[in-house]
N, C-alpha and C. Protein backbone atom coordinates (compact mmCIF):
# COMPACT_ATOMS: atom_id res chain seq x y z
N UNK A 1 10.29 -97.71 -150.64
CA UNK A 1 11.11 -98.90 -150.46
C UNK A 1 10.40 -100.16 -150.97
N UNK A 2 9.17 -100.22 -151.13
CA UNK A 2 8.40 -101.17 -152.02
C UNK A 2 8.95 -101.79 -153.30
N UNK A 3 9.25 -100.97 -153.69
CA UNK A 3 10.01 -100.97 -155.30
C UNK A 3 11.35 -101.56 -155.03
N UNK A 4 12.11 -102.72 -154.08
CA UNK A 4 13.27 -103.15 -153.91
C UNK A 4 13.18 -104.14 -155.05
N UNK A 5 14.39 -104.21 -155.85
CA UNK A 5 14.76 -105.72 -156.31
C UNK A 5 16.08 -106.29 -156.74
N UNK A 6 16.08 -107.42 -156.69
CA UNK A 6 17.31 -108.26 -156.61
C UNK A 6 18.46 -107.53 -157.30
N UNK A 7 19.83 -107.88 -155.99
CA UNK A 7 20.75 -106.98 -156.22
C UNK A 7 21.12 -105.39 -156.12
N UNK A 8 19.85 -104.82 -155.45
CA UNK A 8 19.78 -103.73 -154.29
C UNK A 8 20.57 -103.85 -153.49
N UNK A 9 21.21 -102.77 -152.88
CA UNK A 9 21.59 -102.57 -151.68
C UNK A 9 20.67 -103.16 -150.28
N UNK A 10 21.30 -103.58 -149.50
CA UNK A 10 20.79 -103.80 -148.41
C UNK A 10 20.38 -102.74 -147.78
N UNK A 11 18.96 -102.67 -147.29
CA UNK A 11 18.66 -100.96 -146.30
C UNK A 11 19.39 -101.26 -145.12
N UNK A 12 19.22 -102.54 -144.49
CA UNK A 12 19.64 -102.71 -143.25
C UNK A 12 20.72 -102.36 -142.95
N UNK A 13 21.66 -103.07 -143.76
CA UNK A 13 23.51 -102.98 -144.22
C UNK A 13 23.69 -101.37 -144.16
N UNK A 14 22.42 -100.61 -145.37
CA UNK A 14 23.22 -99.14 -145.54
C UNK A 14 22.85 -98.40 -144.44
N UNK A 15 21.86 -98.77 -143.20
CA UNK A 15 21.79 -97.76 -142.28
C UNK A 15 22.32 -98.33 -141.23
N UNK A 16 22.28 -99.78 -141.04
CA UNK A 16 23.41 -99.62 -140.03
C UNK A 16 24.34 -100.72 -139.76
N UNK A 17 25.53 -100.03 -140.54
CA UNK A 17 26.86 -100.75 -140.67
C UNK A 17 27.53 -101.31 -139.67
N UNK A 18 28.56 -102.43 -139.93
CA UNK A 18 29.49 -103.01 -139.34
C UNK A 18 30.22 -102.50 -139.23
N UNK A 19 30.88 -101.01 -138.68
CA UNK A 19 31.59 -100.81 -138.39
C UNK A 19 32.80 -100.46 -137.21
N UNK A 20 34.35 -101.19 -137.12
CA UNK A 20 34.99 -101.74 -136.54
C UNK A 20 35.94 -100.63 -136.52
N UNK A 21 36.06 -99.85 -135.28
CA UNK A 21 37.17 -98.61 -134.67
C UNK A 21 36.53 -97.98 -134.96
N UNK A 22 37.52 -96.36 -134.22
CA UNK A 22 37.06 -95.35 -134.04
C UNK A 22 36.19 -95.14 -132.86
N UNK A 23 35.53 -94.37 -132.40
CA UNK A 23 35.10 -93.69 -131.44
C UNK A 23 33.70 -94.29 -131.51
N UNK A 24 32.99 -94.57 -130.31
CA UNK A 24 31.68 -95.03 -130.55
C UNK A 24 30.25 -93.70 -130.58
N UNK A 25 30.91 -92.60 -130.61
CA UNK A 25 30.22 -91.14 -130.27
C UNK A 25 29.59 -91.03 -131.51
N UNK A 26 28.43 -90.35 -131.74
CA UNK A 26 28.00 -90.56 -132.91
C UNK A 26 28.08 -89.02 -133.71
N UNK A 27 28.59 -87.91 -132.55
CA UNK A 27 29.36 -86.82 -133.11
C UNK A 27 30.59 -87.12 -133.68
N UNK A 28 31.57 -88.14 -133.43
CA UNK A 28 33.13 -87.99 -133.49
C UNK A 28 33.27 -89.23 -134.47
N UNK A 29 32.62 -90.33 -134.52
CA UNK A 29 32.94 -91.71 -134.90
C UNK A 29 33.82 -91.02 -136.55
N UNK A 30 34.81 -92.04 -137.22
CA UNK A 30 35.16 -91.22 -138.59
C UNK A 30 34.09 -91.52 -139.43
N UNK A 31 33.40 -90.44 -140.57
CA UNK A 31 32.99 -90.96 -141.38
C UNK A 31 33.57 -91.26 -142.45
N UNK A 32 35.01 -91.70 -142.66
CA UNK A 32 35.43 -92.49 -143.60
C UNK A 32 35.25 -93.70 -143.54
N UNK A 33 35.20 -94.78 -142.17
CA UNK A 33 34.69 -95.99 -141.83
C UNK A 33 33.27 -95.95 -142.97
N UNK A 34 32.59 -95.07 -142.44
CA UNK A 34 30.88 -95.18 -143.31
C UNK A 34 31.10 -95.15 -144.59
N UNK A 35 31.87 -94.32 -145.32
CA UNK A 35 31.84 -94.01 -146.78
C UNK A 35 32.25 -95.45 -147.30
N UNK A 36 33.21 -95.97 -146.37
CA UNK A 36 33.90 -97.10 -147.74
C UNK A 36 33.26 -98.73 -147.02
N UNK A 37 32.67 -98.25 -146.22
CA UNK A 37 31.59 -99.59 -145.83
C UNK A 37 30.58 -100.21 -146.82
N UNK A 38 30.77 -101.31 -147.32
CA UNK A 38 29.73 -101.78 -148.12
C UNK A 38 29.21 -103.19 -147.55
N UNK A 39 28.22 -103.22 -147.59
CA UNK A 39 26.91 -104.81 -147.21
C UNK A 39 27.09 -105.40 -148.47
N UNK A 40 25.51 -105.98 -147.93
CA UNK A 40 25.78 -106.73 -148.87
C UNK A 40 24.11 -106.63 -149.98
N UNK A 41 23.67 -107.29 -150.82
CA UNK A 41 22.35 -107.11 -151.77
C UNK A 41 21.84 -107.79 -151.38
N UNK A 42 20.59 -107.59 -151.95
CA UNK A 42 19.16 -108.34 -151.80
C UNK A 42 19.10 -109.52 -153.31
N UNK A 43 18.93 -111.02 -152.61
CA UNK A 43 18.70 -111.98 -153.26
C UNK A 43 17.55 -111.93 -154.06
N UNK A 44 16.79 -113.05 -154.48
CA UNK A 44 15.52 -113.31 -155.65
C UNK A 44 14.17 -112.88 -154.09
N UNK A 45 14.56 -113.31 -152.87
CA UNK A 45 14.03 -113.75 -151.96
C UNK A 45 13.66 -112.31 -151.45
N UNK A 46 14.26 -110.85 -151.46
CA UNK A 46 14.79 -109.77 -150.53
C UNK A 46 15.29 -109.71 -149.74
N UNK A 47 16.27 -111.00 -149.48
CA UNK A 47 17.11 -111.28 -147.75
C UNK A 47 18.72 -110.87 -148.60
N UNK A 48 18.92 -110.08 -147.53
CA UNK A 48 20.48 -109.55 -147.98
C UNK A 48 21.79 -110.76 -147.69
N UNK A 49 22.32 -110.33 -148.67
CA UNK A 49 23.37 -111.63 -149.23
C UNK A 49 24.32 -111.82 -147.69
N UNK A 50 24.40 -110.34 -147.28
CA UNK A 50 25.75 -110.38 -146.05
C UNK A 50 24.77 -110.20 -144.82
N UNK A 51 24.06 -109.56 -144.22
CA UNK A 51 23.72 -110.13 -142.79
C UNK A 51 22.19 -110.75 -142.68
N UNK A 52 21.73 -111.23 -144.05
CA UNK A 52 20.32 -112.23 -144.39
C UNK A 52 19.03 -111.76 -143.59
N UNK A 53 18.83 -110.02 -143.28
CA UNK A 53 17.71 -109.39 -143.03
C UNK A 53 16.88 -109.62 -144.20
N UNK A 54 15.39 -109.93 -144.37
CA UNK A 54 14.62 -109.85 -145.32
C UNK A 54 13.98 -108.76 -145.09
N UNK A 55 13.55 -108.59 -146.15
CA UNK A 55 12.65 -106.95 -146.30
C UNK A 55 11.25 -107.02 -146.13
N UNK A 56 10.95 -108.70 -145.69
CA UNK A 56 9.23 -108.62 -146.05
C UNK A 56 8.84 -108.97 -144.50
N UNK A 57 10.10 -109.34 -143.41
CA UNK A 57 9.73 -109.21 -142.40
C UNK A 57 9.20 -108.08 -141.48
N UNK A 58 9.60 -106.64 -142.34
CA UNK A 58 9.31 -105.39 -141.92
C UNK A 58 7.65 -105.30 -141.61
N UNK A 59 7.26 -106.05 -142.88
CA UNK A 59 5.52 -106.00 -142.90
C UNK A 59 5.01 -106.59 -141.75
N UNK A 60 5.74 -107.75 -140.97
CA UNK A 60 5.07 -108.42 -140.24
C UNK A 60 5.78 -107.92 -138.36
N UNK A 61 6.23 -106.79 -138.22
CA UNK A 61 6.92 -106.32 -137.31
C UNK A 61 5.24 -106.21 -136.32
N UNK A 62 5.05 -106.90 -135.37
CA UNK A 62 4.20 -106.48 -134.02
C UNK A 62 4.52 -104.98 -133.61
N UNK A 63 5.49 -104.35 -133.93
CA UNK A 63 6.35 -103.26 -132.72
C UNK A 63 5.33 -101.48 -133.63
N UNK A 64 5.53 -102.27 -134.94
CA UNK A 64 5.50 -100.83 -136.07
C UNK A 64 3.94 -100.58 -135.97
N UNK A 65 3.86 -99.15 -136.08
CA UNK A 65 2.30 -98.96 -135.79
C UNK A 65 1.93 -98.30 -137.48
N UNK A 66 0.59 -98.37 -137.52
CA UNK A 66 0.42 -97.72 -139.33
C UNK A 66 1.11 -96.24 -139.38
N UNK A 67 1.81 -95.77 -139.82
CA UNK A 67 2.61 -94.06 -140.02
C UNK A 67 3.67 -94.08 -138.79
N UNK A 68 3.51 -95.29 -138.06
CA UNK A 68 4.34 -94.71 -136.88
C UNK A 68 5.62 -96.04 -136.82
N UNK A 69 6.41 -96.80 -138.09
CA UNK A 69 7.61 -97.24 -137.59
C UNK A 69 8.31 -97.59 -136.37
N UNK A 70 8.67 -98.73 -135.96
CA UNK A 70 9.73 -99.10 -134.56
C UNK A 70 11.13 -98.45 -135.00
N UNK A 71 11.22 -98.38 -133.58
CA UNK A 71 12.78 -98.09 -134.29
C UNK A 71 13.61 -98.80 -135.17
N UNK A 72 13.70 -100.03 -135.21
CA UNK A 72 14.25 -101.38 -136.31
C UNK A 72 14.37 -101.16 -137.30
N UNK A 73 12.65 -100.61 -137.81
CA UNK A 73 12.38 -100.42 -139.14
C UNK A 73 12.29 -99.21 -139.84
N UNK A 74 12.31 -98.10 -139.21
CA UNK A 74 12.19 -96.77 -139.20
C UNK A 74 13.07 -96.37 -140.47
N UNK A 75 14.34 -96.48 -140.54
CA UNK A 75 15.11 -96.26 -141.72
C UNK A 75 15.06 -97.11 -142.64
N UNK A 76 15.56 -98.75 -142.39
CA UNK A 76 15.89 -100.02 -142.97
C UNK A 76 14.47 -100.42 -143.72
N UNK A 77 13.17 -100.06 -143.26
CA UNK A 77 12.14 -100.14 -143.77
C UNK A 77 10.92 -99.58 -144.69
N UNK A 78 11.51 -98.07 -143.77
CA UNK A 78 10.77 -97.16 -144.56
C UNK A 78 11.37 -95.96 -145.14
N UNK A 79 13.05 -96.08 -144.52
CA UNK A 79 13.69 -94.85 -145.10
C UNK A 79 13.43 -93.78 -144.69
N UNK A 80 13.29 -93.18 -143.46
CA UNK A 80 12.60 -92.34 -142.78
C UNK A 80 10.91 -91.39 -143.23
N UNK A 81 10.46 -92.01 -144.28
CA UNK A 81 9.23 -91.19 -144.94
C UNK A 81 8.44 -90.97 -143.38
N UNK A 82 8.40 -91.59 -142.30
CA UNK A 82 7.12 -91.27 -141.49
C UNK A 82 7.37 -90.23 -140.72
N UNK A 83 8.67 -89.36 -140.87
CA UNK A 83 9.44 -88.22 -139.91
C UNK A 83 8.74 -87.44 -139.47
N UNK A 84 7.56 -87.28 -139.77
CA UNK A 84 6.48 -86.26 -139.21
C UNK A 84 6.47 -86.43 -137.78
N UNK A 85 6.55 -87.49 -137.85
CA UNK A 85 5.62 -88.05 -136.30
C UNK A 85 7.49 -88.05 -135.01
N UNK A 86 8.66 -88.34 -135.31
CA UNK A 86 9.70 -88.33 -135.01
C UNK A 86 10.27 -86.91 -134.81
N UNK A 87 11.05 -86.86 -133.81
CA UNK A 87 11.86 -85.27 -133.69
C UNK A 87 12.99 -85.35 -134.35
N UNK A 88 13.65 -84.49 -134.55
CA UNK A 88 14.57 -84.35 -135.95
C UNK A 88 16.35 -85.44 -135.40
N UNK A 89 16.60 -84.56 -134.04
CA UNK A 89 17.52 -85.92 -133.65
C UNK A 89 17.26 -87.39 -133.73
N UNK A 90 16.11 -88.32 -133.43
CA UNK A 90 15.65 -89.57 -133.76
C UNK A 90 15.85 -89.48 -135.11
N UNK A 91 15.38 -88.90 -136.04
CA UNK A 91 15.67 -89.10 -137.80
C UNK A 91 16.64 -89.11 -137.97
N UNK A 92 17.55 -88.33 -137.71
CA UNK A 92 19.18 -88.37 -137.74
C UNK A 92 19.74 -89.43 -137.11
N UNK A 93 19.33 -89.85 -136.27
CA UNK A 93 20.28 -91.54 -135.40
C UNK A 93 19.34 -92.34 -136.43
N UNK A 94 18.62 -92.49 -136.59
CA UNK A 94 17.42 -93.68 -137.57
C UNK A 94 18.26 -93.70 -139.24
N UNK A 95 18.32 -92.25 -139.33
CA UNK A 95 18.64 -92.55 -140.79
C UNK A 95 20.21 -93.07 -141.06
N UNK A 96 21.28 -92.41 -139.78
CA UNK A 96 22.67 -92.80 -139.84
C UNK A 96 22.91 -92.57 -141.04
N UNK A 97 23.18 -91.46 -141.19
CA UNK A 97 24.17 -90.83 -142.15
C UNK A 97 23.95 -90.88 -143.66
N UNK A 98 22.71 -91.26 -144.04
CA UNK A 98 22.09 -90.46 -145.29
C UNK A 98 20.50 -91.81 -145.64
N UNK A 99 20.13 -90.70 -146.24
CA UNK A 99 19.24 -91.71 -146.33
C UNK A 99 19.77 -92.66 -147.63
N UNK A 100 18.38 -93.96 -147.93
CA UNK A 100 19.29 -95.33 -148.32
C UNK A 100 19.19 -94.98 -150.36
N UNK A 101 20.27 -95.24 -150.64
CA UNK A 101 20.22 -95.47 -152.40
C UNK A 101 20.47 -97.33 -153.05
N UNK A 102 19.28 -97.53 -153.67
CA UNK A 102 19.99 -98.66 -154.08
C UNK A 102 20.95 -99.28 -154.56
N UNK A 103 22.83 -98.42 -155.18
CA UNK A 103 23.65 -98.69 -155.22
C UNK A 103 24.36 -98.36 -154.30
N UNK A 104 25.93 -99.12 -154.00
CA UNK A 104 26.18 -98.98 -153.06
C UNK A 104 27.45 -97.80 -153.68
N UNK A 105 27.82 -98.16 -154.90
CA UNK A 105 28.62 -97.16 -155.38
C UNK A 105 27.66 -95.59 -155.17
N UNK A 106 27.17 -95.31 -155.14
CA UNK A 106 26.70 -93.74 -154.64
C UNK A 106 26.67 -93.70 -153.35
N UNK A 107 26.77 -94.52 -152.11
CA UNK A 107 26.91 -94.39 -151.29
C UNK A 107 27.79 -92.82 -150.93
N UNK A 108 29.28 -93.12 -150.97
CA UNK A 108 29.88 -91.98 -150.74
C UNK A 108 29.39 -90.35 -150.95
N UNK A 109 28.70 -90.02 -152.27
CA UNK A 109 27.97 -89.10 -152.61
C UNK A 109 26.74 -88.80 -151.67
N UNK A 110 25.71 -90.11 -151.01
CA UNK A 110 24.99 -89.61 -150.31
C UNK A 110 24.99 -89.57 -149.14
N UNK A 111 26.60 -89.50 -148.52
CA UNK A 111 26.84 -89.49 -147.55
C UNK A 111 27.28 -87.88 -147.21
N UNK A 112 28.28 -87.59 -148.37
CA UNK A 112 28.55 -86.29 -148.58
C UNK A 112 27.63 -85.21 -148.60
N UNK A 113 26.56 -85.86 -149.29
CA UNK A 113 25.17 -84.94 -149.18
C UNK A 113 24.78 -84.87 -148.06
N UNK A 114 24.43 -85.62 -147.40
CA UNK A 114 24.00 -85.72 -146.18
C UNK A 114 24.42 -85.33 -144.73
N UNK A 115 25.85 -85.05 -144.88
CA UNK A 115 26.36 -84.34 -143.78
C UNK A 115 26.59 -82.79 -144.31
N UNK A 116 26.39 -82.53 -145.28
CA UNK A 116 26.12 -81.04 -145.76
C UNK A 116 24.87 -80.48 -145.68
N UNK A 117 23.87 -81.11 -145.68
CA UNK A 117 22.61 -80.37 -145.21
C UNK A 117 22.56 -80.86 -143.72
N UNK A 118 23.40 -80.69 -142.76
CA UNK A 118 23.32 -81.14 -140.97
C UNK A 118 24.12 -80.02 -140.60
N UNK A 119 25.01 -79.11 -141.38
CA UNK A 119 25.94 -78.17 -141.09
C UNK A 119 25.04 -76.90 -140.73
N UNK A 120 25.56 -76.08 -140.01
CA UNK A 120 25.01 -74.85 -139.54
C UNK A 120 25.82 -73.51 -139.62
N UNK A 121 27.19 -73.71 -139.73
CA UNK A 121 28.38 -72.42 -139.64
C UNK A 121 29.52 -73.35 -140.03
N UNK A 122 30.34 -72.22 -139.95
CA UNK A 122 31.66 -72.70 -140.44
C UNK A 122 32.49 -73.70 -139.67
N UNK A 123 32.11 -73.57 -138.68
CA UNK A 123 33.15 -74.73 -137.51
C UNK A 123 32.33 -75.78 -138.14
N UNK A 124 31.20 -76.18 -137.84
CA UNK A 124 30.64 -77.63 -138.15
C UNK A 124 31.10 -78.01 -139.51
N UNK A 125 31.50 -76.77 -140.97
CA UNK A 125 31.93 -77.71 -141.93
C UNK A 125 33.17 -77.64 -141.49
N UNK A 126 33.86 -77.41 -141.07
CA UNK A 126 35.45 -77.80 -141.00
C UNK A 126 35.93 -79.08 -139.96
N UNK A 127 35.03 -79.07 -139.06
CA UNK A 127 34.85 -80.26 -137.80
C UNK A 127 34.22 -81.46 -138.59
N UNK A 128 33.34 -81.42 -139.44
CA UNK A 128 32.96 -82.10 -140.11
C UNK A 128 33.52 -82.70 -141.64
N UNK A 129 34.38 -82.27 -142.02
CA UNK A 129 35.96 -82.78 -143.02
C UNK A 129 36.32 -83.41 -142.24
N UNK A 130 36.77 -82.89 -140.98
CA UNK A 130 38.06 -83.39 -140.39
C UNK A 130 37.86 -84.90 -140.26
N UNK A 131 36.40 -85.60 -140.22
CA UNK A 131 35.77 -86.88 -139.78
C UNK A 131 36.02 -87.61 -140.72
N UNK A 132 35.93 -86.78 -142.02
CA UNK A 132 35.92 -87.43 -143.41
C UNK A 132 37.54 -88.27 -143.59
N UNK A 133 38.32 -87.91 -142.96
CA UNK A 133 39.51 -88.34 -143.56
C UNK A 133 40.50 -88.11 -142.07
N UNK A 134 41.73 -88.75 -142.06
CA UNK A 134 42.81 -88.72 -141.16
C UNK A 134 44.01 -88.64 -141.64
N UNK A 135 44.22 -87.99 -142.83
CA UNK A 135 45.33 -87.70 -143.50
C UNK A 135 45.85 -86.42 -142.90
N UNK A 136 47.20 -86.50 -141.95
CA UNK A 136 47.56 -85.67 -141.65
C UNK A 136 47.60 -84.08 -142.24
N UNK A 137 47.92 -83.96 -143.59
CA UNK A 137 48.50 -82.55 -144.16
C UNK A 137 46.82 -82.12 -144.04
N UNK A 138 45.37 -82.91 -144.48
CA UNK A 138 44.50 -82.51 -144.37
C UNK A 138 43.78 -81.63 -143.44
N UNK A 139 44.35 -82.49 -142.37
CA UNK A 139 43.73 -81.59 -140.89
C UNK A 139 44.58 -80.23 -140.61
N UNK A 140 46.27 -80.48 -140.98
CA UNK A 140 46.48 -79.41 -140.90
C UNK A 140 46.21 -77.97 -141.74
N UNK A 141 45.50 -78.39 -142.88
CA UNK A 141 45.04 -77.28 -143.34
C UNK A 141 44.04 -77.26 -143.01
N UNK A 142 43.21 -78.05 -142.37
CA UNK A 142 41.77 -77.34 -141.46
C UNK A 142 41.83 -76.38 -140.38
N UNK A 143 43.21 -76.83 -139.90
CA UNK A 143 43.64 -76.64 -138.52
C UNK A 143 43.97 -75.13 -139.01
N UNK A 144 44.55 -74.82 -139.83
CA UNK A 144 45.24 -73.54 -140.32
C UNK A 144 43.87 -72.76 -140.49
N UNK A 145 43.13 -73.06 -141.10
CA UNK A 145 41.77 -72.32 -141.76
C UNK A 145 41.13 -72.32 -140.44
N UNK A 146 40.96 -73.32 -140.19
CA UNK A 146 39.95 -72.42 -138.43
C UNK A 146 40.69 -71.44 -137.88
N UNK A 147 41.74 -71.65 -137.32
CA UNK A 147 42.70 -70.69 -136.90
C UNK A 147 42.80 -69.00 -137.62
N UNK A 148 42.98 -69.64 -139.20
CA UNK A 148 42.59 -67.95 -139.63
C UNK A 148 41.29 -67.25 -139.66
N UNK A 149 40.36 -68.22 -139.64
CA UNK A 149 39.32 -67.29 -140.02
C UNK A 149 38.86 -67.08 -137.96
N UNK A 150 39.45 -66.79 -137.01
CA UNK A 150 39.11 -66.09 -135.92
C UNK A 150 39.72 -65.13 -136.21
N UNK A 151 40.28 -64.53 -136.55
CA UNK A 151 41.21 -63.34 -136.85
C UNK A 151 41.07 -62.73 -137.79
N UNK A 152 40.06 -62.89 -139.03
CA UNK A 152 40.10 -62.10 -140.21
C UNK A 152 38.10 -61.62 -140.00
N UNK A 153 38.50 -60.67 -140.67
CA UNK A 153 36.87 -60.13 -140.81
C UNK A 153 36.50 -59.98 -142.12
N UNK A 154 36.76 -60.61 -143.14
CA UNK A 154 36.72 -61.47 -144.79
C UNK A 154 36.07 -62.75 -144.29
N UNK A 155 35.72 -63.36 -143.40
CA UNK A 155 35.30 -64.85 -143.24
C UNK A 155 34.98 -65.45 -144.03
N UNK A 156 33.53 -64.73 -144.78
CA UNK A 156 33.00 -65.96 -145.85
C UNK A 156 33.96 -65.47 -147.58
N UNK A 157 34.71 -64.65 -147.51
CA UNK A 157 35.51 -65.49 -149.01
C UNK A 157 37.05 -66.25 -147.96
N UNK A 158 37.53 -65.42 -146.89
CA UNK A 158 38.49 -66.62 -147.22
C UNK A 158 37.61 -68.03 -146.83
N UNK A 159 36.58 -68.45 -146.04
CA UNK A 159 36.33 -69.58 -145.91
C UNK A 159 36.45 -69.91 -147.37
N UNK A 160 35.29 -69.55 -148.27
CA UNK A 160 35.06 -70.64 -149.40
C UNK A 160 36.18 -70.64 -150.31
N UNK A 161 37.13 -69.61 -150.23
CA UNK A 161 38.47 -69.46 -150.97
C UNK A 161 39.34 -71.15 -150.45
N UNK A 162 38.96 -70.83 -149.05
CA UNK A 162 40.12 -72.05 -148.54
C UNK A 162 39.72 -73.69 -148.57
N UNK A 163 38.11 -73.14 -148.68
CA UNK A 163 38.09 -74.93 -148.82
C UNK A 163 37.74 -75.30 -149.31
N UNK A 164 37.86 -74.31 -150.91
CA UNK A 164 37.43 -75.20 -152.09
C UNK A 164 39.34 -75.71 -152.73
N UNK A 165 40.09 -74.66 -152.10
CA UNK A 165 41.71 -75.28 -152.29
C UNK A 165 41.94 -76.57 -151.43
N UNK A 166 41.47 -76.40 -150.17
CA UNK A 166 41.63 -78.02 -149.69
C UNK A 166 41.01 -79.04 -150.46
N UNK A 167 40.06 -78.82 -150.82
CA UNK A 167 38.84 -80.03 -151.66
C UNK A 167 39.72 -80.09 -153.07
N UNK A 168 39.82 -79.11 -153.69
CA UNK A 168 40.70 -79.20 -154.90
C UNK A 168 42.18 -80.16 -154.63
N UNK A 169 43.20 -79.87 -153.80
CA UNK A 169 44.54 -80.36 -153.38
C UNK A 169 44.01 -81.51 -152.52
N UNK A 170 43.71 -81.70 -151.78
CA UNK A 170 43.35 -83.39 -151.05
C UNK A 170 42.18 -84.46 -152.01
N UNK A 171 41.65 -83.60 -152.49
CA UNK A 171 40.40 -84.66 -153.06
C UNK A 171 40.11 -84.46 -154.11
N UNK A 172 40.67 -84.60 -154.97
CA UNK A 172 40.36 -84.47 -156.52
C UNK A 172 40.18 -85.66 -156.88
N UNK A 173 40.77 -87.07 -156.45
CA UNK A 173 41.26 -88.20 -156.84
C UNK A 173 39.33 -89.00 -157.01
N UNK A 174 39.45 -90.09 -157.95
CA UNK A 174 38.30 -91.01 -157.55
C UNK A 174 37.83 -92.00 -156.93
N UNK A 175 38.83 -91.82 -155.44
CA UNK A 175 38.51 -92.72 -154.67
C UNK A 175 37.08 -92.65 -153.69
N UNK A 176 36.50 -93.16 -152.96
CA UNK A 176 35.47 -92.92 -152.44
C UNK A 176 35.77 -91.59 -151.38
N UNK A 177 36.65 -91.69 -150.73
CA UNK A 177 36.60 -90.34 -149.78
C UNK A 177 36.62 -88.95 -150.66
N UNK A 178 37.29 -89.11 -151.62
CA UNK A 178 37.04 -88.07 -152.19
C UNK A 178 35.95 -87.60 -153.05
N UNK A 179 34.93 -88.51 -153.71
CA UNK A 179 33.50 -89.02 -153.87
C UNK A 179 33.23 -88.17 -153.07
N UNK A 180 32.89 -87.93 -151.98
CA UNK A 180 32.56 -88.01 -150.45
C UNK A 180 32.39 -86.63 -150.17
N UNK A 181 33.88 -86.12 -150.36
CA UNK A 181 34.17 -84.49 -150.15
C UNK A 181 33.40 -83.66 -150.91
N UNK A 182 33.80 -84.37 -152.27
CA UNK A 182 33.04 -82.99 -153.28
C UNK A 182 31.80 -82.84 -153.33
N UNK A 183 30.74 -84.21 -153.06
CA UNK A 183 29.24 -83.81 -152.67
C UNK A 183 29.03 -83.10 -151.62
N UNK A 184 29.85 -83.17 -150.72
CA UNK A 184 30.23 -82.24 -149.15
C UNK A 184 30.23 -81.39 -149.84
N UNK A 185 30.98 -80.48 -150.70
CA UNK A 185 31.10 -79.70 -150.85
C UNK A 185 30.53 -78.69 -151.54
N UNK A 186 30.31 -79.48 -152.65
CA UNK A 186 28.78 -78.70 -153.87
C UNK A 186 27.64 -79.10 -153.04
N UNK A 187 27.19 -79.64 -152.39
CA UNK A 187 25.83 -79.39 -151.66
C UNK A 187 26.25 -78.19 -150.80
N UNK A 188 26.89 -77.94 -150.17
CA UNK A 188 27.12 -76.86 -149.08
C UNK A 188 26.94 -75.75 -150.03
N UNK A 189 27.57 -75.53 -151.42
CA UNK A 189 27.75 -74.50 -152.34
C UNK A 189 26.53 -74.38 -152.81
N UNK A 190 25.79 -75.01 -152.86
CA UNK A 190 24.13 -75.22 -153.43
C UNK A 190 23.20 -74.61 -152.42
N UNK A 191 23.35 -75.22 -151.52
CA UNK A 191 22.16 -74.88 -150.15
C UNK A 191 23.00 -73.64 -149.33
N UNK A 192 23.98 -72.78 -149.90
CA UNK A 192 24.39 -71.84 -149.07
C UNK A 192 24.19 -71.69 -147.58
N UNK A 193 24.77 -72.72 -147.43
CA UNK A 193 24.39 -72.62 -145.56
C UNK A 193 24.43 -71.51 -144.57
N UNK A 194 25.15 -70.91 -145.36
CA UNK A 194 25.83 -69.45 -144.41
C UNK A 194 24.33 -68.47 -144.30
């Protein structure tokens, strides 16, 4: 994070957003709020344009120990590099939902990434779409696909049969949620979670 400069993304902004509705649970909250949330950049100065955190106050934090980060600064500062010393739930609330890229346009992508390597089985990716979006026909084809796959003993092709047709038919488009899905989705296809 040393290497910041003017017109960066805000770390502060990208780990932890302003965001307004939804559920305050940090299992349930939508992550469509997160995907299409954008801050604001870093000036000539490193103080972000929209909530005027500077980046050089991190250095002068009393709280942060050498390898060992406050919580404040833990993501926004160091981007989680000191995780050694942290248990894996703290990295996950610290990092909030991916770690930081200096554009904000990739945001969506490393958000998608990022809740694809947190998955463990098939309910968590299908529970975990469902967050992505609130478009009715969507859920109901989640709703359909959980439902079938208790009853079939094919699981893993119809799973990846079915939700690479949902990802194909709901999210093809180039809006950010759909950004969103398909890194969801080719990371899951990459890191074979199953």
């Amino acid at each position: 994070m040393n290497n910041l400069s003017e017109h960066d993304a805000c770390p502060n902004c990208w780990h932890n957003p302003a965001i307004i509705g939804g559920s305050n649970s940090i299992g349930t909250f939508s992550i469509g709020n997160l995907i299409a949330f954008r801050g604001g950049t870093l000036d000539k100065t490193h103080t972000c344009t929209q909530c005027k955190w500077n980046f050089f106050h991190v250095f002068q934090c009393k709280k942060c120990k050498p390898s060992h980060p406050c919580p404040v600064h833990y993501a926004a500062g160091y981007n989680g590099v000191f995780r050694a010393h942290t248990s894996l739930f703290w990295h996950r609330m610290y990092i909030r939902n991916s770690p930081y890229n200096k554009k904000w346009s990739n945001r969506p992508a490393c958000i998608g990434a990022w809740y694809a390597s947190q998955v463990e089985n098939y309910e968590d990716v299908i529970s975990t779409i469902r967050r992505f979006t609130s478009e009715i026909n969507v859920i109901r084809s989640l709703n359909q696909l959980e439902n079938d796959l208790k009853y079939s003993y094919k699981r893993y092709t119809v799973f990846w049969s079915r939700i690479h047709n949902i990802c194909v038919q709901h999210f093809s488009g180039n809006d950010v949620i759909s950004q969103a899905v398909n890194s969801y989705y080719q990371t899951l296809r990459t890191n074979h979670f199953y």
